[in-house]
Protein backbone atom coordinates (compact mmCIF):
# COMPACT_ATOMS: atom_id res chain seq x y z
CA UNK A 1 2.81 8.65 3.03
CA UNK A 2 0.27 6.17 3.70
CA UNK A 3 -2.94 7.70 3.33
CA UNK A 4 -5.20 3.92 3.47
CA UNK A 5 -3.61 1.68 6.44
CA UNK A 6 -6.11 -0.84 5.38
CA UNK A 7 -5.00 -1.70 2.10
CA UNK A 8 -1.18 0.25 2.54
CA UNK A 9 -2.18 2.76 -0.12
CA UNK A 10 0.59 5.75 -0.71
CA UNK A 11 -0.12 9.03 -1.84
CA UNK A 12 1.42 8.42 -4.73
CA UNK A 13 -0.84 5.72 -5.86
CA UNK A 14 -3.53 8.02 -4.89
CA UNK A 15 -2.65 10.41 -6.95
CA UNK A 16 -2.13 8.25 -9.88
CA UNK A 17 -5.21 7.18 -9.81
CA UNK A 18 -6.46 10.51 -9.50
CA UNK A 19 -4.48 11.61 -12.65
CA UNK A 20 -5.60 9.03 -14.47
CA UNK A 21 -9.25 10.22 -13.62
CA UNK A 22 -10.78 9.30 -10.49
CA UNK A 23 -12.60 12.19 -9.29
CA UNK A 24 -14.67 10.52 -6.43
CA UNK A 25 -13.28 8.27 -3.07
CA UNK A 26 -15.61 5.41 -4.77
CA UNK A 27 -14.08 5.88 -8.11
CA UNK A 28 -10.57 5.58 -6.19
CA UNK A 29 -11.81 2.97 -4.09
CA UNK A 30 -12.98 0.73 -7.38
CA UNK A 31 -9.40 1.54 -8.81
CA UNK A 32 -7.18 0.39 -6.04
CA UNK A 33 -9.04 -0.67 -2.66
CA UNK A 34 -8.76 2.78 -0.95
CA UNK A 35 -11.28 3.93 1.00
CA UNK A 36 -13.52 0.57 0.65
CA UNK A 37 -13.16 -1.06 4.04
CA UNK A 38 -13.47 1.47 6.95
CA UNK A 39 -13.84 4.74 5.08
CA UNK A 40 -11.15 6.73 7.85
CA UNK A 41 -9.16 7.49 5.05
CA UNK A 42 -12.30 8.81 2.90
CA UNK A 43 -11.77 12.43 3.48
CA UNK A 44 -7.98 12.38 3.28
CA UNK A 45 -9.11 11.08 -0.55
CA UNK A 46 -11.46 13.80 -1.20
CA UNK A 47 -9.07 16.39 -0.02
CA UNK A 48 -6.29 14.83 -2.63
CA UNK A 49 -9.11 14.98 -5.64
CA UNK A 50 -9.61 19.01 -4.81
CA UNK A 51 -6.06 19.97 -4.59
CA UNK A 52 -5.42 17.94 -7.94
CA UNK A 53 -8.31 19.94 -9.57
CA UNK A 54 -7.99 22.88 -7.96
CA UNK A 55 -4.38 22.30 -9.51
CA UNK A 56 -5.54 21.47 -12.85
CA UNK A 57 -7.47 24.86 -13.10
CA UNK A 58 -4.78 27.45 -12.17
CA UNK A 59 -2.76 25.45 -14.80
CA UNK A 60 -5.89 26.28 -17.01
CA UNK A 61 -6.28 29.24 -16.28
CA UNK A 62 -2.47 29.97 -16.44
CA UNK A 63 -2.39 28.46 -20.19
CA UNK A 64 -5.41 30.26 -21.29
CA UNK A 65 -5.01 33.92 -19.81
């Protein structure tokens, strides 16, 4: 899915980026051009950074309880 129409960043770059350890839109947008011209796609980012930590911690949480 397209989630930046202005550069044609996918998801799945997105959440590279965010894997590799982006954990801000301007932090994605230095990494790959998403969310740097218009911003509509700003909150789409933001919403991909909390599912990927909200994510990380059940796996945390799984491993450590």
């Amino acid at each position: 899915m397209f989630v930046c129409l202005c550069t044609g960043t996918t998801s799945h770059v997105i959440d590279e980026v965010v894997a590799n350890g982006a954990r801000t839109s301007r932090e994605i947008a230095e990494a790959c051009g998403a969310g740097a011209d218009c911003g509509r796609c700003r909150h789409t980012l933001r919403a991909i950074i909390a599912s990927h930590l909200e994510v990380a911690a059940c796996e945390s949480k799984r491993v450590s309880g």
